[in-house]
C-alpha atoms as a PDB file:
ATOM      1  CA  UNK A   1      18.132  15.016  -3.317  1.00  0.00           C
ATOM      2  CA  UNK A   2      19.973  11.838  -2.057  1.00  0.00           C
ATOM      3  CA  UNK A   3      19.354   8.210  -3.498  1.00  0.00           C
ATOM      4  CA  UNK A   4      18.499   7.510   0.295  1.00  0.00           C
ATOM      5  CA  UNK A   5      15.468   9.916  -0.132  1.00  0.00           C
ATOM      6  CA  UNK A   6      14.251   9.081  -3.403  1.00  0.00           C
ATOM      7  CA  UNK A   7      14.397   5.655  -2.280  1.00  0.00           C
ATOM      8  CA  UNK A   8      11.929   6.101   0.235  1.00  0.00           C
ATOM      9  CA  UNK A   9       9.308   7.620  -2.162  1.00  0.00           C
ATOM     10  CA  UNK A  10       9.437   5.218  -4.130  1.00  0.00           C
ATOM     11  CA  UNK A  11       9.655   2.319  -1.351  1.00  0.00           C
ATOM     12  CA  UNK A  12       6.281   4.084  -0.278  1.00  0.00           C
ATOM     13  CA  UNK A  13       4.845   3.950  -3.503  1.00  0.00           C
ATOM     14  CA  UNK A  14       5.188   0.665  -3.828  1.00  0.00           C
ATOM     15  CA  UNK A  15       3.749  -0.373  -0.915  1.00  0.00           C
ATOM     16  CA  UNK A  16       0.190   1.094  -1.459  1.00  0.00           C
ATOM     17  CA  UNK A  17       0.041  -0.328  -5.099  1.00  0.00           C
ATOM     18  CA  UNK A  18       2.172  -3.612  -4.322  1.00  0.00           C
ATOM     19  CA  UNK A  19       1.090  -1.989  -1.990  1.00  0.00           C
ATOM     20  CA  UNK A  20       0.689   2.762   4.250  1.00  0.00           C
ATOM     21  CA  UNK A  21       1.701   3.638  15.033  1.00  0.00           C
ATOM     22  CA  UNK A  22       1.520   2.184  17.798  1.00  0.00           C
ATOM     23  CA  UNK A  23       3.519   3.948  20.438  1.00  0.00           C
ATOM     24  CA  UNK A  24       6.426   2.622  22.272  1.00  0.00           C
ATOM     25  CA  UNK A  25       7.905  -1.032  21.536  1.00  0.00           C
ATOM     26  CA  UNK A  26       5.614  -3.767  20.659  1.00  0.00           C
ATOM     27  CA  UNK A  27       5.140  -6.640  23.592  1.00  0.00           C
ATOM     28  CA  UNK A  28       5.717  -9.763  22.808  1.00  0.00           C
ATOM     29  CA  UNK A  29       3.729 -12.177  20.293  1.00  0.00           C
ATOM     30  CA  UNK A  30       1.501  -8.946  19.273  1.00  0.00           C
ATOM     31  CA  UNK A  31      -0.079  -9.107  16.051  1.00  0.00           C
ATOM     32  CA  UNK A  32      -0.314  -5.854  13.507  1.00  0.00           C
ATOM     33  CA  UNK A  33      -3.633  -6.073  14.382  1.00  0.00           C
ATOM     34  CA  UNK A  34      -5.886  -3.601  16.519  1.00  0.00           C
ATOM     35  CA  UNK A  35      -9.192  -3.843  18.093  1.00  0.00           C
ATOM     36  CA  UNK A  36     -11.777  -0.677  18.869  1.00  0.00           C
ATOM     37  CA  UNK A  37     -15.187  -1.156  20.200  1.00  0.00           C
ATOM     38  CA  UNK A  38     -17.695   0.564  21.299  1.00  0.00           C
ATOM     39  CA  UNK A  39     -21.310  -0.633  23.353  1.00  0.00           C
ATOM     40  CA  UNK A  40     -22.629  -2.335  19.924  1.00  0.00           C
ATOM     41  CA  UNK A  41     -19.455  -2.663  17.589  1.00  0.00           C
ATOM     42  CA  UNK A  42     -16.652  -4.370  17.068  1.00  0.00           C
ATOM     43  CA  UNK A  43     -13.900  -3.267  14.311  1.00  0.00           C
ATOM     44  CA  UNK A  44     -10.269  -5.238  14.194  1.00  0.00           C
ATOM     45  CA  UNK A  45      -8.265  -3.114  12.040  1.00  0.00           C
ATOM     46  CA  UNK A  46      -5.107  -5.755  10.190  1.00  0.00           C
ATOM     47  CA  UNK A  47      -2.660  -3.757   8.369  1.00  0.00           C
ATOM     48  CA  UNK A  48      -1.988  -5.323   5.047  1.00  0.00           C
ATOM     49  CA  UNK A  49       0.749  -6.104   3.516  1.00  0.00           C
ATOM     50  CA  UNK A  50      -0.245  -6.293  -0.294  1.00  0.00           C
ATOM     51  CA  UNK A  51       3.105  -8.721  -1.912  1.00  0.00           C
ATOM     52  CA  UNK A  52       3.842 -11.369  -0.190  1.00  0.00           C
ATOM     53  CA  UNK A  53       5.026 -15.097  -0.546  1.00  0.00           C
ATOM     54  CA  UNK A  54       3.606 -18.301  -0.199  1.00  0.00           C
ATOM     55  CA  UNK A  55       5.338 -19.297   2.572  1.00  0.00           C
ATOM     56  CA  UNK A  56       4.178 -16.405   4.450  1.00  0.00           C
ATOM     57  CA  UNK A  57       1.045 -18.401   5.753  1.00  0.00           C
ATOM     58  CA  UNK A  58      -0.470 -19.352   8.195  1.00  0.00           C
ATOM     59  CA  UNK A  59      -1.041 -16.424   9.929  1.00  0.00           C
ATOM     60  CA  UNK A  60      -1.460 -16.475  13.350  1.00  0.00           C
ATOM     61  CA  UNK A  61      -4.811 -17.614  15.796  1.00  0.00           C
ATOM     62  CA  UNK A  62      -5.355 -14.224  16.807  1.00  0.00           C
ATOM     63  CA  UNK A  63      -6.031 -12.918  13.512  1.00  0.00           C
ATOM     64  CA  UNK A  64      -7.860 -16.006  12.137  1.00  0.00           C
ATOM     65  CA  UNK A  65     -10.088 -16.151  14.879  1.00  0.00           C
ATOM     66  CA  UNK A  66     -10.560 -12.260  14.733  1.00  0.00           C
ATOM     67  CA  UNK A  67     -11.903 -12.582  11.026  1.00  0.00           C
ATOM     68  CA  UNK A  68     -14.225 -15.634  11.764  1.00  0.00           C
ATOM     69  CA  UNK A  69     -15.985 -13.815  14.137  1.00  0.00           C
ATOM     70  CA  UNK A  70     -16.879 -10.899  11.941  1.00  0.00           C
ATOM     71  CA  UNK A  71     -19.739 -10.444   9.886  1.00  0.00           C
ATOM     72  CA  UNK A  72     -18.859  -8.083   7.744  1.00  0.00           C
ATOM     73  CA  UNK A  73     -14.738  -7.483   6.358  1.00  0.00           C
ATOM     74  CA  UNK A  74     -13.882  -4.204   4.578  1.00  0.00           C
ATOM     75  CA  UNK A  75     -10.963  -3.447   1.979  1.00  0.00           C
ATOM     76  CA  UNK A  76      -9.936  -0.403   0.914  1.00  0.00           C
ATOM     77  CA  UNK A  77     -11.643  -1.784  -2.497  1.00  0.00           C
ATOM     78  CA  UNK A  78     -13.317  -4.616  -3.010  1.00  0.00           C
ATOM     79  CA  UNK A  79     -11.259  -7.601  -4.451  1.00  0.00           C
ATOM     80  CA  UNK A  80     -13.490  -9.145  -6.635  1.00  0.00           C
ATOM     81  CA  UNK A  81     -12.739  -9.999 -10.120  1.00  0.00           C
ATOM     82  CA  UNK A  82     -14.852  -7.486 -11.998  1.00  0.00           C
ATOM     83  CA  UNK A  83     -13.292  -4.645  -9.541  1.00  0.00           C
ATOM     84  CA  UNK A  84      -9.927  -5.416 -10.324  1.00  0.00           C
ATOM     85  CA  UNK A  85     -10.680  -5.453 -13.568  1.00  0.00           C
ATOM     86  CA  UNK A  86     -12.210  -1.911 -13.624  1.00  0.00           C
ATOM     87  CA  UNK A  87      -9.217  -1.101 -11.578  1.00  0.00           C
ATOM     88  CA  UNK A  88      -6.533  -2.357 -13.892  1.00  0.00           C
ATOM     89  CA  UNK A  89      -8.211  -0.201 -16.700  1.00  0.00           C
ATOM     90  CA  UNK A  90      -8.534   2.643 -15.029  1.00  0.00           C
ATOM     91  CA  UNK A  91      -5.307   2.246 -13.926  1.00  0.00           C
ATOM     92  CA  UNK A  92      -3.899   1.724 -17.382  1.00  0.00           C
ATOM     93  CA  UNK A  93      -6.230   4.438 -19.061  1.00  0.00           C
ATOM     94  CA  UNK A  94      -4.336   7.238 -16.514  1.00  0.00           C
ATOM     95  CA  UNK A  95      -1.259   5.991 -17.143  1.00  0.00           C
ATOM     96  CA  UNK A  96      -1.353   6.310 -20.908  1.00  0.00           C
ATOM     97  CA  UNK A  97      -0.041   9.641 -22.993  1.00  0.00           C
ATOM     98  CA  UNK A  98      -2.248  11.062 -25.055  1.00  0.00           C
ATOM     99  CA  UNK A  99      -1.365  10.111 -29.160  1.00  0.00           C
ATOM    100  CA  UNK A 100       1.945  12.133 -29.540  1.00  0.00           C
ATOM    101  CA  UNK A 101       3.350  12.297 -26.430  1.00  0.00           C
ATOM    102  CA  UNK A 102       5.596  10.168 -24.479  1.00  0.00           C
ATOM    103  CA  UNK A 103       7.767   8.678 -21.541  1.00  0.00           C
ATOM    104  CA  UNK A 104      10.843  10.246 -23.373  1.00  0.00           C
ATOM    105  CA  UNK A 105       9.940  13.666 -23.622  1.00  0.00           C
ATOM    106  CA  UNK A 106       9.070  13.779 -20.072  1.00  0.00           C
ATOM    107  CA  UNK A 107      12.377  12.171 -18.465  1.00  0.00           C
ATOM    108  CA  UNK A 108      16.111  12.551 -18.914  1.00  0.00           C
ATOM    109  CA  UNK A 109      18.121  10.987 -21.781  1.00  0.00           C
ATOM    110  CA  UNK A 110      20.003   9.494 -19.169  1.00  0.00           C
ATOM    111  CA  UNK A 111      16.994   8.016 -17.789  1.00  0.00           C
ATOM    112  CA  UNK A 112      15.283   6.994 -20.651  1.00  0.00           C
ATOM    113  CA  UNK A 113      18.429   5.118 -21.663  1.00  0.00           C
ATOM    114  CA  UNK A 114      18.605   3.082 -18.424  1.00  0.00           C
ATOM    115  CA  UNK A 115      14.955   1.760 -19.164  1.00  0.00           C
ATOM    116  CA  UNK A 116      15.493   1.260 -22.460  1.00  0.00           C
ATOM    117  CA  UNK A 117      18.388  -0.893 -20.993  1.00  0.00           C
ATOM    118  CA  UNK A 118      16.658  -2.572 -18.277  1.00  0.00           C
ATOM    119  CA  UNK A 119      13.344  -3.605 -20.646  1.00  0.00           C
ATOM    120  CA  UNK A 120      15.678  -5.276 -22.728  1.00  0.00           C
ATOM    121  CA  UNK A 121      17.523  -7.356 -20.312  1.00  0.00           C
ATOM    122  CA  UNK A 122      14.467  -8.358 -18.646  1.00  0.00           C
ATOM    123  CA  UNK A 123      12.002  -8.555 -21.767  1.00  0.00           C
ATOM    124  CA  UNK A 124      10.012  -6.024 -21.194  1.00  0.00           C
ATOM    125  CA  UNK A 125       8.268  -4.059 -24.215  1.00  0.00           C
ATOM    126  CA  UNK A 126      10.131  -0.444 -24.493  1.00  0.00           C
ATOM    127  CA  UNK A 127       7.472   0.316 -27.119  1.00  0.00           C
ATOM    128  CA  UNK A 128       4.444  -0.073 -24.524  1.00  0.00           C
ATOM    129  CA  UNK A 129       6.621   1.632 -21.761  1.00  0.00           C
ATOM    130  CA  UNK A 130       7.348   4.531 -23.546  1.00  0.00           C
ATOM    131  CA  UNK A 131       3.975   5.246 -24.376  1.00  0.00           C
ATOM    132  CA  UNK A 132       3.045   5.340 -20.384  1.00  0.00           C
ATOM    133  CA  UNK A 133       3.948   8.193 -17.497  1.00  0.00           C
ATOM    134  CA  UNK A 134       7.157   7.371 -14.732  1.00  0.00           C
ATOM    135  CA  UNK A 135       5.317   6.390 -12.058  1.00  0.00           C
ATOM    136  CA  UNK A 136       3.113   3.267 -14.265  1.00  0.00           C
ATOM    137  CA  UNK A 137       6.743   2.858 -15.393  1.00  0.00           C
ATOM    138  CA  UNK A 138       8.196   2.616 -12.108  1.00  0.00           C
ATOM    139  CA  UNK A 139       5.114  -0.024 -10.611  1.00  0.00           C
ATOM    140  CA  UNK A 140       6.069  -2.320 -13.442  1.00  0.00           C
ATOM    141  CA  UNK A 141       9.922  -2.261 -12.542  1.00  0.00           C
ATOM    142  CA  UNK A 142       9.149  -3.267  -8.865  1.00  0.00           C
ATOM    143  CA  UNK A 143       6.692  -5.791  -9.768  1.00  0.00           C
ATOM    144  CA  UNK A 144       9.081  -7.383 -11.756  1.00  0.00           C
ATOM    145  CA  UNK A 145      11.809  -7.122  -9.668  1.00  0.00           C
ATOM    146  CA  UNK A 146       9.347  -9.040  -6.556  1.00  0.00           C
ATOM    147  CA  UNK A 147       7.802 -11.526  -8.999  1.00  0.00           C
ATOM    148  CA  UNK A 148      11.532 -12.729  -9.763  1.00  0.00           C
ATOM    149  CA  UNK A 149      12.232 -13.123  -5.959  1.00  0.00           C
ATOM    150  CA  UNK A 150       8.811 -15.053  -5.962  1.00  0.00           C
ATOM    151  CA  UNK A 151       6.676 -12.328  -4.195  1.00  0.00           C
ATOM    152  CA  UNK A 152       2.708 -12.399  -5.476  1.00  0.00           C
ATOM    153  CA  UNK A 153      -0.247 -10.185  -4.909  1.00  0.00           C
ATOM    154  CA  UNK A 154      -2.104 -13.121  -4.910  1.00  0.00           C
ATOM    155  CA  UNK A 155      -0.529 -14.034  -1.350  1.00  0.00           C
ATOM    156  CA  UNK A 156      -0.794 -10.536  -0.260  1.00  0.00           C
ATOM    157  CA  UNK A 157      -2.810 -10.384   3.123  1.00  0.00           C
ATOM    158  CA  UNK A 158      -5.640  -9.035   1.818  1.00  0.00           C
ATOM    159  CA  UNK A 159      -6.664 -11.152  -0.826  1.00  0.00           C
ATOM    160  CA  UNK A 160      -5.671 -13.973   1.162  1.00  0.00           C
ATOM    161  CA  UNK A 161      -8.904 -12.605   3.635  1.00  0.00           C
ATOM    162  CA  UNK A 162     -10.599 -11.909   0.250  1.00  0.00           C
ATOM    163  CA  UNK A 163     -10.520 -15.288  -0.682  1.00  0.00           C
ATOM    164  CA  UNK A 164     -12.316 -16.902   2.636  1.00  0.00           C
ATOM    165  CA  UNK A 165     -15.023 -13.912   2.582  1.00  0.00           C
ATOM    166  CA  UNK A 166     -17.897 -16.176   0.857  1.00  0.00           C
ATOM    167  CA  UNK A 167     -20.189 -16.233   3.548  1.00  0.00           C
ATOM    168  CA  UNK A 168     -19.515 -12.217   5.260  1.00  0.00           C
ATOM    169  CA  UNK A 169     -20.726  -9.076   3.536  1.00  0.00           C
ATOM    170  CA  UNK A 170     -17.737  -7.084   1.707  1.00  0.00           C
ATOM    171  CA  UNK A 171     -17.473  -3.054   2.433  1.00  0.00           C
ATOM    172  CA  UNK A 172     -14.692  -0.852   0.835  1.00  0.00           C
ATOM    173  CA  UNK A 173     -13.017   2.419   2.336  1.00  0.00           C
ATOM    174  CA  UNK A 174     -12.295   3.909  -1.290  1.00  0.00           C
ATOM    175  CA  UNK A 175     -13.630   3.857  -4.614  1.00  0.00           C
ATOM    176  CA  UNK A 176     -11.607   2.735  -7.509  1.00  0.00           C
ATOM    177  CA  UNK A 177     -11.470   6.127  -8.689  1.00  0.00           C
ATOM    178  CA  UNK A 178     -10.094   8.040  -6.116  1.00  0.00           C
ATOM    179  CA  UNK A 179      -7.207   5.130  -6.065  1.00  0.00           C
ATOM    180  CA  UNK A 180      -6.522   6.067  -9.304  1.00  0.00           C
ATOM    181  CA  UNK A 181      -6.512   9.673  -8.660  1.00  0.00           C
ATOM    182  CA  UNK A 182      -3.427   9.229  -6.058  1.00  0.00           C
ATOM    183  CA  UNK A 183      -1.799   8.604  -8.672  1.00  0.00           C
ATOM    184  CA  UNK A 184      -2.915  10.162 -11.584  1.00  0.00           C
ATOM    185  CA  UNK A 185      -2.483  13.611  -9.837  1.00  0.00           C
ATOM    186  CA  UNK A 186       1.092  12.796  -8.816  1.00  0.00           C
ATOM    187  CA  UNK A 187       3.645  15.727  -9.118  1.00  0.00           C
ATOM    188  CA  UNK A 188       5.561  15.247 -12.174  1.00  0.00           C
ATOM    189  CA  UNK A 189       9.673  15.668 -10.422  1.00  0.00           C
ATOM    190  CA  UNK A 190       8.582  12.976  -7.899  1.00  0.00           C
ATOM    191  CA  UNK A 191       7.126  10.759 -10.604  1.00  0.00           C
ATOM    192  CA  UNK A 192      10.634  10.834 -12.198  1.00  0.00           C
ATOM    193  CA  UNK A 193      12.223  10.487  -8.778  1.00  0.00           C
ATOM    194  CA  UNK A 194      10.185   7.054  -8.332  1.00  0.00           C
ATOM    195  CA  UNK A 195      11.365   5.934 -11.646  1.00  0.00           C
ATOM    196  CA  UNK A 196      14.814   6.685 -11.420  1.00  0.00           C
ATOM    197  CA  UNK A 197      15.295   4.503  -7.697  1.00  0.00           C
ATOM    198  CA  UNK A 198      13.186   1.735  -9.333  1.00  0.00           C
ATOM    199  CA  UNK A 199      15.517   1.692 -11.920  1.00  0.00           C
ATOM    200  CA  UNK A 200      18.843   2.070  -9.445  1.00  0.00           C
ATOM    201  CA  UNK A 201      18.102   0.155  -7.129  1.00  0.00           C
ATOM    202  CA  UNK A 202      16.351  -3.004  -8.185  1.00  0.00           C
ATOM    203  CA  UNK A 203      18.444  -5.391  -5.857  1.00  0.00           C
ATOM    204  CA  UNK A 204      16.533  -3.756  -3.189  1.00  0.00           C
ATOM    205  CA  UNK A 205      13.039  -3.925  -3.312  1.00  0.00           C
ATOM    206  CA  UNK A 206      12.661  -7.459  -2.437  1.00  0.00           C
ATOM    207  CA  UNK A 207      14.818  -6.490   0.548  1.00  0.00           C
ATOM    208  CA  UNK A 208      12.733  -3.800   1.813  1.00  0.00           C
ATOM    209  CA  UNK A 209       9.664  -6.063   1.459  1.00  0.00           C
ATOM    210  CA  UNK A 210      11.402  -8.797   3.688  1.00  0.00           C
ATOM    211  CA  UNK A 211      12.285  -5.843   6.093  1.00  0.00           C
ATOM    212  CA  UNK A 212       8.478  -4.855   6.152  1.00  0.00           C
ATOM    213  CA  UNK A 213       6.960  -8.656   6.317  1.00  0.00           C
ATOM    214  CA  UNK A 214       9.714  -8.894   9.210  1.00  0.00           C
ATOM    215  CA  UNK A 215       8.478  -5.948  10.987  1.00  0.00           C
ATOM    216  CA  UNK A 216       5.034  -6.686  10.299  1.00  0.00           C
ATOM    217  CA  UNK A 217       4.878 -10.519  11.979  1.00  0.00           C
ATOM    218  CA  UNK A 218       6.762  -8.756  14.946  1.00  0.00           C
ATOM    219  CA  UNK A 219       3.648  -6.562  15.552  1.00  0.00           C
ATOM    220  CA  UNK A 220       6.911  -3.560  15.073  1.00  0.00           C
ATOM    221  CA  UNK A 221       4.419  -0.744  14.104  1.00  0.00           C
ATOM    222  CA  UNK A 222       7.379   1.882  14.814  1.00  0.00           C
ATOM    223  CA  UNK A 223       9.672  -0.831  13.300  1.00  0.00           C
ATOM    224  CA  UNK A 224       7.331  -0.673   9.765  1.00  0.00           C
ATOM    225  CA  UNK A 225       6.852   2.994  10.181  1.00  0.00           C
ATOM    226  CA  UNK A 226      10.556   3.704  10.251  1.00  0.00           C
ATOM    227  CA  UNK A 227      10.762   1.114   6.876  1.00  0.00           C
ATOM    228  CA  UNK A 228       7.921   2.764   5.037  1.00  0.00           C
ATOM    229  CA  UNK A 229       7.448   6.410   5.340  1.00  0.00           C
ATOM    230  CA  UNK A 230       9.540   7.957   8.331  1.00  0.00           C
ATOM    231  CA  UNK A 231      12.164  10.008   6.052  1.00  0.00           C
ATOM    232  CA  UNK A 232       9.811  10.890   3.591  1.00  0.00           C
ATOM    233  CA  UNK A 233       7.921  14.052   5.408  1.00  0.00           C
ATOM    234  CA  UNK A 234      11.575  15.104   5.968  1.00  0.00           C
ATOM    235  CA  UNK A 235      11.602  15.792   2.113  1.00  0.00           C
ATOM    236  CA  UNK A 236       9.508  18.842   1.406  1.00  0.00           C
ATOM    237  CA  UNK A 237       9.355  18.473  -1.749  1.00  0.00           C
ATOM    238  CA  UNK A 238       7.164  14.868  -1.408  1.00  0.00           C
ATOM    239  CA  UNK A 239       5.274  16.536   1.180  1.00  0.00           C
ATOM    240  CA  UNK A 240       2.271  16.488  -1.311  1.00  0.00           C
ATOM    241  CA  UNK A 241       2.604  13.097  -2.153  1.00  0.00           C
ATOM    242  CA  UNK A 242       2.607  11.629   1.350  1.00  0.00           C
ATOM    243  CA  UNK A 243      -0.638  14.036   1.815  1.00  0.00           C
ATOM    244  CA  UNK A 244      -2.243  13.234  -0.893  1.00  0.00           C
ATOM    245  CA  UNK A 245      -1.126   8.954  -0.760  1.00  0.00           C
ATOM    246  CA  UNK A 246      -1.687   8.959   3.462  1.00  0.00           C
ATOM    247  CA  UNK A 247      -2.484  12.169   5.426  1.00  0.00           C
ATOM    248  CA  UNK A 248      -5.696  12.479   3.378  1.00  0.00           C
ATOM    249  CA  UNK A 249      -7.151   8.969   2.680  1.00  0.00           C
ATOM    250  CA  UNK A 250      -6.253   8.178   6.331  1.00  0.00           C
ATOM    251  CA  UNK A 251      -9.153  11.102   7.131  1.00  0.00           C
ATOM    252  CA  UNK A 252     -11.527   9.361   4.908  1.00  0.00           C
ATOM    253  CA  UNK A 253     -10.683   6.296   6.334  1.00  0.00           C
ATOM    254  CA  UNK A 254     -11.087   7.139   9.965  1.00  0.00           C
ATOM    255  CA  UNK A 255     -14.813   8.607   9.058  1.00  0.00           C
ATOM    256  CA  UNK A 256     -15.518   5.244   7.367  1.00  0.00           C
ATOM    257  CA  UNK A 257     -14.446   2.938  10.619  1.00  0.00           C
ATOM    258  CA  UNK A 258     -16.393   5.359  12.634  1.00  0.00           C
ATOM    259  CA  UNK A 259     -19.344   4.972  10.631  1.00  0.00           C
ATOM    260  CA  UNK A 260     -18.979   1.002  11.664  1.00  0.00           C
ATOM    261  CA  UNK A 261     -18.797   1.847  15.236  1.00  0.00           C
ATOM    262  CA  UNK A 262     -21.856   4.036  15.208  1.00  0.00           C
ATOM    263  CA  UNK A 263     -23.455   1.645  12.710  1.00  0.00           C
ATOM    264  CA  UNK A 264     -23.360  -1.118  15.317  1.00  0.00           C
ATOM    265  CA  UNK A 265     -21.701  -4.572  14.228  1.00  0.00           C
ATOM    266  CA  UNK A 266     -18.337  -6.739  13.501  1.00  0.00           C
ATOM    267  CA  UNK A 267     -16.176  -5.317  10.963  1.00  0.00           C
ATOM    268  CA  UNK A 268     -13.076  -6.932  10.044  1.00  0.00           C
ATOM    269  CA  UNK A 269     -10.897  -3.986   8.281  1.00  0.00           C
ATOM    270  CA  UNK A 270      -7.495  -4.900   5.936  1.00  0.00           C
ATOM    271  CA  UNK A 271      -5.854  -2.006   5.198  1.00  0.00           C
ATOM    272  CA  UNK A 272      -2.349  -1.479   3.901  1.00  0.00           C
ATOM    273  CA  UNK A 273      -0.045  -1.025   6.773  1.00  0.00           C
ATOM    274  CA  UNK A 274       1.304   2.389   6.145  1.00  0.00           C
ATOM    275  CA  UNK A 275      -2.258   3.719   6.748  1.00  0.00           C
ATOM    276  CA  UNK A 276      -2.016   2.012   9.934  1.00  0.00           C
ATOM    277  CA  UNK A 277       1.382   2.991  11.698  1.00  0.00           C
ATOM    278  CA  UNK A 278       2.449   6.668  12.336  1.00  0.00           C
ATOM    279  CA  UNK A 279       0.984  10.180  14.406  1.00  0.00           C
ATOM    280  CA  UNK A 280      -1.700  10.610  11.087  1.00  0.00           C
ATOM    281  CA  UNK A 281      -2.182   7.045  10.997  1.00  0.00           C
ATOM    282  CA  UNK A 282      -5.745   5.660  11.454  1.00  0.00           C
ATOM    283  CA  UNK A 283      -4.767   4.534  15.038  1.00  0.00           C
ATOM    284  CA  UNK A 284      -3.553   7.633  16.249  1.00  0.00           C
ATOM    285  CA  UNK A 285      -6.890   9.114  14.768  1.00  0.00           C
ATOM    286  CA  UNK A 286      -8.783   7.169  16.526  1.00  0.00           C
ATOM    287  CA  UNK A 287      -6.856   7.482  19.623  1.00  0.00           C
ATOM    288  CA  UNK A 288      -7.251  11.138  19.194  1.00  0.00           C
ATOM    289  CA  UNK A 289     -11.108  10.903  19.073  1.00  0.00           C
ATOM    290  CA  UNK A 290     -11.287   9.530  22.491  1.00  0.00           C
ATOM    291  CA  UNK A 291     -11.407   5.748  21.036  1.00  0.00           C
ATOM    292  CA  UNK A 292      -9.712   2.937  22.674  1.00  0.00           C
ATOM    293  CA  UNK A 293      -7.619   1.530  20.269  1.00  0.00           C
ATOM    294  CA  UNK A 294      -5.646  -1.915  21.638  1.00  0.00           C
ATOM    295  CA  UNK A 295      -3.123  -4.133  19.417  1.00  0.00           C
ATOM    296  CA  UNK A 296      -3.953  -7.411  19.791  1.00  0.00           C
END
């Protein structure tokens, strides 16, 4: 399998945890936002972008004005402290060996060297590494990598909606634990895939991001599509992983925002932007229940 290829598993990756189409080309000054309504609801559906940087704000009238006039806004967890607390446990607790195994024994030497290489350069502990699987491995590479260009989950869209939700009621589209899960259950060859192109190619994940937040002020939902996931379902072997990561929760997703419409209401809904774009993204879904979705 090409670098090209792994790349884009792991680019994918990266977006949910960091970090998931609207057809033809966007028109001019569109947002990556889309409205669907029915007689008693209103949902506005933002694709997120979960790293981002400072200077990526203000965001634009549409959007603001789109979130003040809903009631309620939905993640796909909530952002509160305690919850991303429980989530950072869990997180860690699934990503730890059990006493007497380890990262080494389930990589190449090759591999394992490279890290052991990288961790010291960049002071990161080897010893706490090696005690967790590739793909917790391969999140903390990235991370890095987009903290040193100055990118921040903190400026990420969806906290930044987080942070102004005081006075609206909060609704998730997922549970901790089945975010977990996504990755927990990941096949073990693409977990060393991912770790091997975070490791390779570390120059370009701030890159990709720009490319994204790019695509993503253009309204470009086939431009972010193409970035994110496009070349991945040519890669059978990853076709579990894009199932499992987008195919699936996108599903569960699509039940949830129709359970708004029918519920009656204003629902504000940030979710990452690769559940958004593509022909199995929540769009399409909706498009293909007889909604009418419009990008605003």
């Amino acid at each position: 399998m090409s670098s090209g290829r792994r790349g884009h598993v792991a680019r994918l990756i990266a977006a949910c945890v960091a970090t998931n189409f609207a057809l033809g080309q966007p028109a001019v000054a569109k947002t990556f936002m889309w409205k669907v309504e029915t007689k008693s609801a209103e949902v506005y559906l933002l694709g997120s972008v979960h790293v981002a940087e400072k200077n990526f704000y203000p965001l634009s009238d549409t959007i603001n004005n789109a979130f003040a006039a809903c009631e309620n806004v939905v993640f796909e967890i909530p952002l509160d402290i305690r919850t991303q607390m429980e989530s950072s446990q869990k997180m860690l607790d699934a990503a730890m060996y059990p006493a007497g195994d380890s990262l080494d024994k389930h990589v190449s030497p090759d591999l394992y060297a490279a890290l052991t290489a990288y961790a010291a350069s960049n002071q990161l502990g080897i010893a706490f590494l090696r005690r967790t699987r590739p793909w917790f491995v391969a999140v903390t590479v990235t991370f890095h990598e987009l903290g040193r260009q100055g990118f921040n989950p903190m400026f990420g869209i969806d906290m930044h909606f987080a942070n102004r939700s005081d006075d609206k009621t909060v609704l998730a589209l997922e549970t901790v634990e089945s975010q977990v899960a996504v990755f927990s259950e990941m096949d073990p060859g693409a977990q060393e895939a991912f770790l091997e192109q975070a490791l390779s190619q570390t120059d370009a994940a701030a890159a990709q991001l720009r490319a994204m937040l790019k695509a993503w002020s253009a309204g470009d939902g086939p431009g972010l599509q193409k970035i994110m996931v496009a070349q991945l379902k040519e890669e059978p072997r990853f076709e579990p992983i894009y199932k499992a990561m987008l195919t699936d929760r996108n599903i569960l997703m699509v039940k949830k925002v129709e359970g708004y419409l029918k519920a009656g209401g204003t629902y504000f809904v940030v979710v990452g932007a690769g559940h958004i774009v593509g022909d199995d993204g929540i769009i399409e879904l909706l498009r293909a229940k007889k909604y009418r979705v419009r990008q605003q």
